[in-house]
C-alpha atoms as a PDB file:
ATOM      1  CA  UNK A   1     -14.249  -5.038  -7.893  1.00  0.00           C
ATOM      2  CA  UNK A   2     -16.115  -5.947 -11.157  1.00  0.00           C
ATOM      3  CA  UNK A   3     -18.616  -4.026 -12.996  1.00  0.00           C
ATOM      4  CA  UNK A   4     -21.613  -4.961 -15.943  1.00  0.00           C
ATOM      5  CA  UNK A   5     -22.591  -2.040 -16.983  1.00  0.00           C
ATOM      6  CA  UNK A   6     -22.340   1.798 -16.705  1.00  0.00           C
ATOM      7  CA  UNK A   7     -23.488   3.550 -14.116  1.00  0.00           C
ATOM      8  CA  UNK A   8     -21.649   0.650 -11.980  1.00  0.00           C
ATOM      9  CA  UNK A   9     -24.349  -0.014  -9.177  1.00  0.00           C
ATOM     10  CA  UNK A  10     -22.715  -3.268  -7.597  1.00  0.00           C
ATOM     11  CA  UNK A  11     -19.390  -3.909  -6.493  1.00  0.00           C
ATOM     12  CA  UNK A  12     -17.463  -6.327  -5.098  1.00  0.00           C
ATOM     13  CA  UNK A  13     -14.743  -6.215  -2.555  1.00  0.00           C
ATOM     14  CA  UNK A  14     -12.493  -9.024  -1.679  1.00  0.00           C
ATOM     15  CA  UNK A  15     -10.597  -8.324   1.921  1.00  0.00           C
ATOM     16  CA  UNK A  16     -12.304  -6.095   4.284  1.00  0.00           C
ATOM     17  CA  UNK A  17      -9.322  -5.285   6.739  1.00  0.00           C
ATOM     18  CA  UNK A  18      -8.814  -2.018   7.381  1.00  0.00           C
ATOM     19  CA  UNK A  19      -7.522  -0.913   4.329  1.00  0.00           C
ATOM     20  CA  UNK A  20     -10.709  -3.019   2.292  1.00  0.00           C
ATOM     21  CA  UNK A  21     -12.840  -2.368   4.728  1.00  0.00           C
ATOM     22  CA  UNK A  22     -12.886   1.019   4.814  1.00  0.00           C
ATOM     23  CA  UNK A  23     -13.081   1.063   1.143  1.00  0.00           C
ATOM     24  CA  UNK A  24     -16.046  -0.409   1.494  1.00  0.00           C
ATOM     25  CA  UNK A  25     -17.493   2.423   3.572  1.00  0.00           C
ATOM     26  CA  UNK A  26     -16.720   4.542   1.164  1.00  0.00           C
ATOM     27  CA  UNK A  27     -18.281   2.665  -1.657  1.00  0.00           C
ATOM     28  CA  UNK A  28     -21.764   2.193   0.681  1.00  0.00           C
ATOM     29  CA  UNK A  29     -21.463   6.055   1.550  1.00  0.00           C
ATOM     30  CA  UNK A  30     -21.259   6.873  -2.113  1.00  0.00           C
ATOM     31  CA  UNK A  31     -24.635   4.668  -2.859  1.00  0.00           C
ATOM     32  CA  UNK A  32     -22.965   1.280  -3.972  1.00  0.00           C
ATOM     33  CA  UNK A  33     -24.421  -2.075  -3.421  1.00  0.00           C
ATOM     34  CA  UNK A  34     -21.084  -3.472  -1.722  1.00  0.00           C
ATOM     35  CA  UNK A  35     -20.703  -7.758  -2.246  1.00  0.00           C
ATOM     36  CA  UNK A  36     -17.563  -8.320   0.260  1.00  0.00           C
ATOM     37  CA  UNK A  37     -15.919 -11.514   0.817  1.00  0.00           C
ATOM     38  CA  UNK A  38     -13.970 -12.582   4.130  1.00  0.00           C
ATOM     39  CA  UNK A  39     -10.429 -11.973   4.695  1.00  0.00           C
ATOM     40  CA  UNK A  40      -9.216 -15.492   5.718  1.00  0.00           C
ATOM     41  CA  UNK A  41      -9.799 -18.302   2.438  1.00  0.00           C
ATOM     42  CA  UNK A  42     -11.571 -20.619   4.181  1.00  0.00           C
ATOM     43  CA  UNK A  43     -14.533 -18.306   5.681  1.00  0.00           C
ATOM     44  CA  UNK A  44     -15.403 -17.436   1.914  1.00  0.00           C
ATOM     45  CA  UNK A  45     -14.794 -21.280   0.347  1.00  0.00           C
ATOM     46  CA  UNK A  46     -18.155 -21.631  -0.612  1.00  0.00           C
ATOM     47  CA  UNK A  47     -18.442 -18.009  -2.317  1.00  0.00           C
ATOM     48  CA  UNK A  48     -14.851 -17.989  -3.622  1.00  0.00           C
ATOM     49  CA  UNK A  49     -14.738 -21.650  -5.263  1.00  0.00           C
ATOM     50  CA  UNK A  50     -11.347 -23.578  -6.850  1.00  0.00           C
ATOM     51  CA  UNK A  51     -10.138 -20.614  -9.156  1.00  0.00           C
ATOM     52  CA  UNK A  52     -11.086 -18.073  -6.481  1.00  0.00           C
ATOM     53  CA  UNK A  53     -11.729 -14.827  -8.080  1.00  0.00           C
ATOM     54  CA  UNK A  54     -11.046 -15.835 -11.895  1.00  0.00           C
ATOM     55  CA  UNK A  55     -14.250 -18.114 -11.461  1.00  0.00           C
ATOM     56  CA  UNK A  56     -16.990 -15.573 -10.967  1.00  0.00           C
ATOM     57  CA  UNK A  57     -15.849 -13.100 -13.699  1.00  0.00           C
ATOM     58  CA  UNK A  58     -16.970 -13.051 -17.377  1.00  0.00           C
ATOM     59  CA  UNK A  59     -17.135 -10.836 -20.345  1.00  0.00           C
ATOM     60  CA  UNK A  60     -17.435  -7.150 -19.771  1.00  0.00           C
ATOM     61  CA  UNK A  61     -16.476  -7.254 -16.102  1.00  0.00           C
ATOM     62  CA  UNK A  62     -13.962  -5.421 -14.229  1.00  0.00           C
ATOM     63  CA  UNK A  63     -11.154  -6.718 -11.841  1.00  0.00           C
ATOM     64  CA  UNK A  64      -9.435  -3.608 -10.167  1.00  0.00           C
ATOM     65  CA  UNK A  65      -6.656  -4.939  -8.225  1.00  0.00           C
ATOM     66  CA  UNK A  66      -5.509  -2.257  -5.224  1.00  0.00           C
ATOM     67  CA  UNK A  67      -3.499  -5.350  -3.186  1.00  0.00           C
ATOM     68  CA  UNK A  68       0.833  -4.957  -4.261  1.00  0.00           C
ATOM     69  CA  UNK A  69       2.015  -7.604  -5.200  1.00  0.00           C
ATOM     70  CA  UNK A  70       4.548  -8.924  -8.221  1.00  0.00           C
ATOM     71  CA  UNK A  71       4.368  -6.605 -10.933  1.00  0.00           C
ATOM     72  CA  UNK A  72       5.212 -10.078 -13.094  1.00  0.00           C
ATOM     73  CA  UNK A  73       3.155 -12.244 -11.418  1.00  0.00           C
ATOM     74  CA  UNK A  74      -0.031  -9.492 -11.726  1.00  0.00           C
ATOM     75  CA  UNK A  75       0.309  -9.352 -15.569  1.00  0.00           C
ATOM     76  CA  UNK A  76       0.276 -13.348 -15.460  1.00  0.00           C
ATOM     77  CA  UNK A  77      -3.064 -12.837 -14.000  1.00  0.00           C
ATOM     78  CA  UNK A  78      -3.831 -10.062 -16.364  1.00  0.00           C
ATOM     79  CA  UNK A  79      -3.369 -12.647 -18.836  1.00  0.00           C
ATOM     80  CA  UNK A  80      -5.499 -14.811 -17.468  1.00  0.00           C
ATOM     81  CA  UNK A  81      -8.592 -12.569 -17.116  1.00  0.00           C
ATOM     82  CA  UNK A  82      -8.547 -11.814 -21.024  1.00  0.00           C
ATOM     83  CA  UNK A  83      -8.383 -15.307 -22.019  1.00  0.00           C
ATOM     84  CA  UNK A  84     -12.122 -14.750 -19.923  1.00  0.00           C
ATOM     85  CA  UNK A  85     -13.262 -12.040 -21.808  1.00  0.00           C
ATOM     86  CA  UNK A  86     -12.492  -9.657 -18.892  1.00  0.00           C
ATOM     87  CA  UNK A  87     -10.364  -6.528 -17.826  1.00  0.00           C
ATOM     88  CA  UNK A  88      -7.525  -7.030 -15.465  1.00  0.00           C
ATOM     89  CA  UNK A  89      -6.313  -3.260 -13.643  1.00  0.00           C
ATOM     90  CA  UNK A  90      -3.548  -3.381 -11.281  1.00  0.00           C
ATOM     91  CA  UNK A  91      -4.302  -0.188  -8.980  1.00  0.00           C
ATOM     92  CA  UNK A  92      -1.991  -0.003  -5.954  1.00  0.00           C
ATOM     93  CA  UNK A  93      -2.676   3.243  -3.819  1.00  0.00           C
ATOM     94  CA  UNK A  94      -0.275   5.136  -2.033  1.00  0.00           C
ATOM     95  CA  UNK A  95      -1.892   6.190   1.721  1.00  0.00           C
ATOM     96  CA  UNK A  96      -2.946   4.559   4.526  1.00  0.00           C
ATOM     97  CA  UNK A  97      -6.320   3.927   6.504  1.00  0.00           C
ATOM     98  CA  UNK A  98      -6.915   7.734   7.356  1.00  0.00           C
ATOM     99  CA  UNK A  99      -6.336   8.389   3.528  1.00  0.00           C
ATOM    100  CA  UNK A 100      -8.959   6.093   2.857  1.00  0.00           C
ATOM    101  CA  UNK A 101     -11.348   7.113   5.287  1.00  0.00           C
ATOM    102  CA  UNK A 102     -11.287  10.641   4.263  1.00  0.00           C
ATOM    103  CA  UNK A 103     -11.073   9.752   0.332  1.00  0.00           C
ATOM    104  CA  UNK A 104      -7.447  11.190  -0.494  1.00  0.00           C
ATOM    105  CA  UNK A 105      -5.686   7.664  -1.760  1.00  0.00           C
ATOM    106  CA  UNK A 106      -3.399   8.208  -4.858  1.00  0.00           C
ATOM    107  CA  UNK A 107      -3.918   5.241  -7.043  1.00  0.00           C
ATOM    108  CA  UNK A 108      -1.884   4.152  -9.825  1.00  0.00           C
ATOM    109  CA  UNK A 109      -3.330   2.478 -11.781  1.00  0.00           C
ATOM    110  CA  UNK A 110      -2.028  -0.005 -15.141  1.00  0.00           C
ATOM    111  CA  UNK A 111      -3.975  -1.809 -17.752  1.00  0.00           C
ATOM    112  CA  UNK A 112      -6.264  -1.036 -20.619  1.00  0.00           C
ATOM    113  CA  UNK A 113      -7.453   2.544 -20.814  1.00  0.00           C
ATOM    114  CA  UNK A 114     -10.980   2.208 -21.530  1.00  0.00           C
ATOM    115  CA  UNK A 115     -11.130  -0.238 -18.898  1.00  0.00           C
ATOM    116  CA  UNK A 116      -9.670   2.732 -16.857  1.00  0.00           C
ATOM    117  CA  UNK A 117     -12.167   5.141 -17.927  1.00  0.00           C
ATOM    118  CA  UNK A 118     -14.808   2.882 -17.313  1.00  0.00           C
ATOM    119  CA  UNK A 119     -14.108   2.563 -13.546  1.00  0.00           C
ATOM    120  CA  UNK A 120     -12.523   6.139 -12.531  1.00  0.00           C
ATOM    121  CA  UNK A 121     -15.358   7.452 -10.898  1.00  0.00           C
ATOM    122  CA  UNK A 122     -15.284   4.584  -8.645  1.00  0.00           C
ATOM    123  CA  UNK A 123     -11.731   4.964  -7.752  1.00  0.00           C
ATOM    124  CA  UNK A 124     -12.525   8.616  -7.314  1.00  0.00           C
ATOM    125  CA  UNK A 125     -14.650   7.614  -4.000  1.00  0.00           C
ATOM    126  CA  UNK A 126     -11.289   6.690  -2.731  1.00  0.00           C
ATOM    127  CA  UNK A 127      -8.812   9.496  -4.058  1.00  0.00           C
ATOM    128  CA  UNK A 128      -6.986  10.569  -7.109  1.00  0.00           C
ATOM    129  CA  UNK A 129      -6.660   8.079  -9.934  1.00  0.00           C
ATOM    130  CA  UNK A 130      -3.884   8.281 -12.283  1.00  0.00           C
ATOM    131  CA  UNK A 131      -3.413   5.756 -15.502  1.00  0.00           C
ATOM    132  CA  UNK A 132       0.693   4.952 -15.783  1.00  0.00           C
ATOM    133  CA  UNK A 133       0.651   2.445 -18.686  1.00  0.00           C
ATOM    134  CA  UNK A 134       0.105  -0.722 -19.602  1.00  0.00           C
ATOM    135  CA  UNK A 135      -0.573  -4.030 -16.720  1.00  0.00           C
ATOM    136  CA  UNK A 136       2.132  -3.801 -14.167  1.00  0.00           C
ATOM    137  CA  UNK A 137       2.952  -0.191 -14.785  1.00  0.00           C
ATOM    138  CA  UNK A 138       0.974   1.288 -11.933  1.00  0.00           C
ATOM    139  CA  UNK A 139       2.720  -1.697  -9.406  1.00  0.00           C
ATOM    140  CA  UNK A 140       5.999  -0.511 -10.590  1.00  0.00           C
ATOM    141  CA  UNK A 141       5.450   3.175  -9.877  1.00  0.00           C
ATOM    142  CA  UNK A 142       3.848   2.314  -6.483  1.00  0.00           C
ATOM    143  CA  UNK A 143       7.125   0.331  -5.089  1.00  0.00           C
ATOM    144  CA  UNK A 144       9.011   2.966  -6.776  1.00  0.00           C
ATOM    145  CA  UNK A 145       7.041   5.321  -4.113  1.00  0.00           C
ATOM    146  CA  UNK A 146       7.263   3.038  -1.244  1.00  0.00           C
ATOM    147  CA  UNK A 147      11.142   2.543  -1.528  1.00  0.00           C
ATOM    148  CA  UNK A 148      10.924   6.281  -0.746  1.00  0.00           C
ATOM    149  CA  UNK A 149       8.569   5.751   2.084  1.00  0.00           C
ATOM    150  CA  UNK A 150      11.376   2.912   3.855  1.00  0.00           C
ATOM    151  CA  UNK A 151      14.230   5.266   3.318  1.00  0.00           C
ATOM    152  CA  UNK A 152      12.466   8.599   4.415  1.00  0.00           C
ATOM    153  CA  UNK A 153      11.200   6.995   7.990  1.00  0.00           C
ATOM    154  CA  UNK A 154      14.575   5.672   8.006  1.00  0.00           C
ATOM    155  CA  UNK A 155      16.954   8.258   7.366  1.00  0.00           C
ATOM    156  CA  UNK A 156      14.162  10.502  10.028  1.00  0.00           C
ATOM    157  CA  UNK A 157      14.625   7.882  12.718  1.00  0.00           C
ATOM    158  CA  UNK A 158      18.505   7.685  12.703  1.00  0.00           C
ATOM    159  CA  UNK A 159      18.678  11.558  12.467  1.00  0.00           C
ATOM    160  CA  UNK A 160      16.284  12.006  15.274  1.00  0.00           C
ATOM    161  CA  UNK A 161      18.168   9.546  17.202  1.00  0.00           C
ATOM    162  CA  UNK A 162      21.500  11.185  16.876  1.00  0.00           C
ATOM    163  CA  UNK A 163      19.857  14.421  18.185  1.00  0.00           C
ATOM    164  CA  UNK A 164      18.233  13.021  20.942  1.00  0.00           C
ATOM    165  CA  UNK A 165      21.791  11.331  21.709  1.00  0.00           C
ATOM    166  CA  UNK A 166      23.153  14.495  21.890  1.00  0.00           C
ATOM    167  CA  UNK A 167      20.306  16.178  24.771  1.00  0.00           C
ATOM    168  CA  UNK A 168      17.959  17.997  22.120  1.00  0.00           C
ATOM    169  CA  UNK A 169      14.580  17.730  23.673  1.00  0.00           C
ATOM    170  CA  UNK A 170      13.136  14.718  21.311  1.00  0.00           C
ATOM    171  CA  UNK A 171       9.439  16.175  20.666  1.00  0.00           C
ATOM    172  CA  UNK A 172      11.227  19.616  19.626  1.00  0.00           C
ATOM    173  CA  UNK A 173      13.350  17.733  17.282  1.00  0.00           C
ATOM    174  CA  UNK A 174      10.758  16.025  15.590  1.00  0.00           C
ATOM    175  CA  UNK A 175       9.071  19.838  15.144  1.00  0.00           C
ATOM    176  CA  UNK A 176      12.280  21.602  13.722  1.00  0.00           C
ATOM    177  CA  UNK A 177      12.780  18.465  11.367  1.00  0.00           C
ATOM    178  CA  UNK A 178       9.295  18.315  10.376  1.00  0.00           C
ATOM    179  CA  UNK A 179       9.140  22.200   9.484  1.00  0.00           C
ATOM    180  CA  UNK A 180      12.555  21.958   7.643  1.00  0.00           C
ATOM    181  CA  UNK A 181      13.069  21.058   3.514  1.00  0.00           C
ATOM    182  CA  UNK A 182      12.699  17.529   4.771  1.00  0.00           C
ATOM    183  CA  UNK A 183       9.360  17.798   6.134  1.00  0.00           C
ATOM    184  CA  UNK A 184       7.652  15.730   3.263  1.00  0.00           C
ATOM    185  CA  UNK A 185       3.716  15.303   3.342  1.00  0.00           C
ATOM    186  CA  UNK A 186       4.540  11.421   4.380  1.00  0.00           C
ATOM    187  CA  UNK A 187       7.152  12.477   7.460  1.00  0.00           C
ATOM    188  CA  UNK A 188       4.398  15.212   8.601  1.00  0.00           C
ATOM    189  CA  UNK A 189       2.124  12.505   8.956  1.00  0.00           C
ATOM    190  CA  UNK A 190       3.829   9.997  10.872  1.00  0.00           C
ATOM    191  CA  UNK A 191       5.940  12.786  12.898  1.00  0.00           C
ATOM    192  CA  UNK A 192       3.722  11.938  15.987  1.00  0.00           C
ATOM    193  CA  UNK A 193       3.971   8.248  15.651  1.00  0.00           C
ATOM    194  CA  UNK A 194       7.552   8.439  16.144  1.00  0.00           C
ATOM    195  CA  UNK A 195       6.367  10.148  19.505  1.00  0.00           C
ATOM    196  CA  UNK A 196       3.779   7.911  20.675  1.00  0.00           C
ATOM    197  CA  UNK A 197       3.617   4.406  19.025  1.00  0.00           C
ATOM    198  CA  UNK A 198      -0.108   3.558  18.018  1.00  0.00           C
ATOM    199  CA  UNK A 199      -1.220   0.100  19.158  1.00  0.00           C
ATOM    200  CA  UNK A 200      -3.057  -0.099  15.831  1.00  0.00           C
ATOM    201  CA  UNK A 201      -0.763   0.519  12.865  1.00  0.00           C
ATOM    202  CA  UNK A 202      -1.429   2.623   9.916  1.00  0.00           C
ATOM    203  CA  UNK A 203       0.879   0.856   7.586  1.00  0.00           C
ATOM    204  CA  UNK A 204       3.583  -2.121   9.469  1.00  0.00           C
ATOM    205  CA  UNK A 205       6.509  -3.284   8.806  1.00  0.00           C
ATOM    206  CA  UNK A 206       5.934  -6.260   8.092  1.00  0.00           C
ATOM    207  CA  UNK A 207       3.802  -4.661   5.021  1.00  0.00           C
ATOM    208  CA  UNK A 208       6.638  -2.330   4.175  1.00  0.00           C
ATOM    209  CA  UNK A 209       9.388  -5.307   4.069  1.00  0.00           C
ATOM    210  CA  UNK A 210       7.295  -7.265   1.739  1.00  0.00           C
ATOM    211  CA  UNK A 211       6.529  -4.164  -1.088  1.00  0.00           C
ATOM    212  CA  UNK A 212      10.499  -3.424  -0.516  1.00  0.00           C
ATOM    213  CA  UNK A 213      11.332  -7.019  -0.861  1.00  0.00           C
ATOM    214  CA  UNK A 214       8.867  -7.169  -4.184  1.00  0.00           C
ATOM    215  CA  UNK A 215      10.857  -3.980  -5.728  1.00  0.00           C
ATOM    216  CA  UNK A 216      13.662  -5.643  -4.900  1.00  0.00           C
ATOM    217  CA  UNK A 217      13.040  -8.491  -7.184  1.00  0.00           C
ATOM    218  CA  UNK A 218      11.511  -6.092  -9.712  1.00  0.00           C
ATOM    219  CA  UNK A 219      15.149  -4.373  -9.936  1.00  0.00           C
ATOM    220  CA  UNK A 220      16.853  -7.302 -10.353  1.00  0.00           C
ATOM    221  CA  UNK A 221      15.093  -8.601 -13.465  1.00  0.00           C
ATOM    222  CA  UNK A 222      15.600  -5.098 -14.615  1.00  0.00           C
ATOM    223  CA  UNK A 223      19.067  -4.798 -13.649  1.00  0.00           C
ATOM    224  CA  UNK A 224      18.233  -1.891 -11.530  1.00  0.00           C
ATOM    225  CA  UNK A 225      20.263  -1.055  -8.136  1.00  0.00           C
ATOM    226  CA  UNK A 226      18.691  -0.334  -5.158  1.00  0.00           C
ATOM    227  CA  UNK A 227      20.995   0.487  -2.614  1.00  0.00           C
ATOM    228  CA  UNK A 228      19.031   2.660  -0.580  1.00  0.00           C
ATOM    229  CA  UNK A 229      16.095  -0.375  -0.455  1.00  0.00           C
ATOM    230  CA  UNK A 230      19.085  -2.977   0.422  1.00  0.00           C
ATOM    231  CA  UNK A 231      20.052  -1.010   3.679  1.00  0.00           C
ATOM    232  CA  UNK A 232      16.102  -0.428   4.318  1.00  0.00           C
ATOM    233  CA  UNK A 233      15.143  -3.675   3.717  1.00  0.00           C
ATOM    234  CA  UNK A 234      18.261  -4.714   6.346  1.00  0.00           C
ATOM    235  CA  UNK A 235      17.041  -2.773   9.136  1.00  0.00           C
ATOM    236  CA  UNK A 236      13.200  -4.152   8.375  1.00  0.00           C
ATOM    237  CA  UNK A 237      14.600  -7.425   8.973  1.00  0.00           C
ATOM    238  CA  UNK A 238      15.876  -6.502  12.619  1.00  0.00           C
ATOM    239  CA  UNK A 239      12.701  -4.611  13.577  1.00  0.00           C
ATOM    240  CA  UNK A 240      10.578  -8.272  13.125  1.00  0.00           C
ATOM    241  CA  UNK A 241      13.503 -10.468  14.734  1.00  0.00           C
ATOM    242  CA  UNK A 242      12.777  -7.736  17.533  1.00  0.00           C
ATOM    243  CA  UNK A 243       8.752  -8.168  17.270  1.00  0.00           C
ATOM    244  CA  UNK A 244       7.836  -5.182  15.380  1.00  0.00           C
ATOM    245  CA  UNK A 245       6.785  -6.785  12.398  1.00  0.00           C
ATOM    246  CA  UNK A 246       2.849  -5.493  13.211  1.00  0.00           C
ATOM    247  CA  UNK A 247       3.790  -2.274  14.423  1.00  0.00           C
ATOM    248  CA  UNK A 248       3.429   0.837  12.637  1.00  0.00           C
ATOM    249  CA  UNK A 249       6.895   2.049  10.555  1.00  0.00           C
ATOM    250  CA  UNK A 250       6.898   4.852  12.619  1.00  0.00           C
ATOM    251  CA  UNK A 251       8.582   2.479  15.081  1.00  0.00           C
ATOM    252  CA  UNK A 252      11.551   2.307  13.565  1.00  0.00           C
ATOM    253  CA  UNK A 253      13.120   5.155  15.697  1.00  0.00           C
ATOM    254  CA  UNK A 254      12.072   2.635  18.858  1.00  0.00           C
ATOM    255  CA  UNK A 255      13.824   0.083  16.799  1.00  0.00           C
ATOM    256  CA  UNK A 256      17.039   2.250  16.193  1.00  0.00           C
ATOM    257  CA  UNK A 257      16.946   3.425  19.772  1.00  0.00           C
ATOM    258  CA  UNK A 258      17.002   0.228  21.153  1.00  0.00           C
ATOM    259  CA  UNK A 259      20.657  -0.977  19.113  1.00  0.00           C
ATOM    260  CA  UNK A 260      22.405   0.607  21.035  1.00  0.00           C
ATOM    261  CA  UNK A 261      22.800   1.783  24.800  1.00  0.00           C
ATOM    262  CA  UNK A 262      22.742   5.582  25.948  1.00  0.00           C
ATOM    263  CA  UNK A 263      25.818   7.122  27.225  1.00  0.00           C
END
């Protein structure tokens, strides 16, 4: 998204999957003139050009990036944009598509702070913005969150399974777990997922493997273990060998279940 001048009146959004697109809802909703640019490279060619995004940016604009992706490899690009005369932002959000659609994304964002200030009441349309630092900071913090997310659906599955194992009525389970200390906002959410797998994920996990795969990485430059992420990112490797990789994480109880054979 890239801006000229306050108010921002234009705005451009590259992707419009269901994350981007949705986004872009929002932005038309809230009175935006919305540019947006195909998903797949080669149905935008012709608007994108050779340098892709870097090519249509110049001095004052704006690049808000909400993709994850390499906290290194984003400040590279960061890099890149000042040597334009623009603002790089890396702003990851935390939520899914019915966090978009109703406008309560947390986003995390790094870079330069008036940049930031300049552009928060468009990220506001989408949720609550937060500055974390300088470029790469608010990548960081988001794996950092979604290392949490893995574990949680994890450690859930494999203690619903053992009760279900053991003849507690599954649904029942889910509700005493849910209402207990470790009913976070994230497992009350996805608590009927577990039950009934969409056909239309809200976050897969093929998605989740790749931001736990990227913090991964991120620990071992900083000589950070990750245990918990290891044993996650283990267990995300079965579930696409067994063709979840598009299905929601939710399905990781399914996955679970399916290891091993009731008595």
């Amino acid at each position: 998204m890239g801006e000229r001048e306050a108010p921002v009146t234009a705005l451009g959004v590259v992707g419009l999957g269901h994350m981007g697109g949705n986004m872009a809802a929002r932005f038309l909703a809230a009175g935006y003139s919305v540019y947006g640019e195909a998903r797949h490279r080669e149905d935008a060619q012709e608007l994108e050009g050779p340098d892709g995004v870097l090519a249509g940016l110049s001095d004052g604009q704006v690049w808000i990036d909400l993709s994850t992706v390499s906290p290194r490899k984003s400040r590279d690009v960061a890099q890149r944009v000042r040597e334009q005369g623009a603002t790089f932002l890396d702003a990851p959000v935390s939520g899914s598509v019915p966090q978009v659609q109703s406008g309560t994304l947390t986003i995390m964002v790094g870079g330069d702070k008036e940049a930031y200030a300049r552009v928060e009441p468009i990220l506001r349309e989408l949720g609550t913005p937060h500055y974390i630092g300088e470029n790469g900071h608010g990548l960081v913090l988001k794996l950092a969150i979604n290392i949490s997310l893995a574990v949680q659906m994890l450690a859930f599955s494999e203690g619903l399974l053992l009760a279900d194992r053991a003849g507690v009525d599954r649904k029942r389970a889910v509700e005493v777990m849910t209402e207990s200390p470790i009913g976070s906002p994230m497992l009350k959410a996805r608590a009927d997922l577990v039950l009934d797998l969409p056909a239309d994920a809200w976050f897969d996990v093929g998605l989740m493997q790749k931001d736990i795969v990227l913090a991964l990485d991120a620990a071992r430059e900083l000589s950070v273990p990750l245990p918990s992420a290891a044993t996650a990112d283990e267990v995300l490797t079965f579930a696409r060998a067994a063709g979840y990789e598009h299905r929601d994480l939710a399905s990781l109880f399914e996955v679970l279940a399916k290891l091993t054979q009731r008595p």
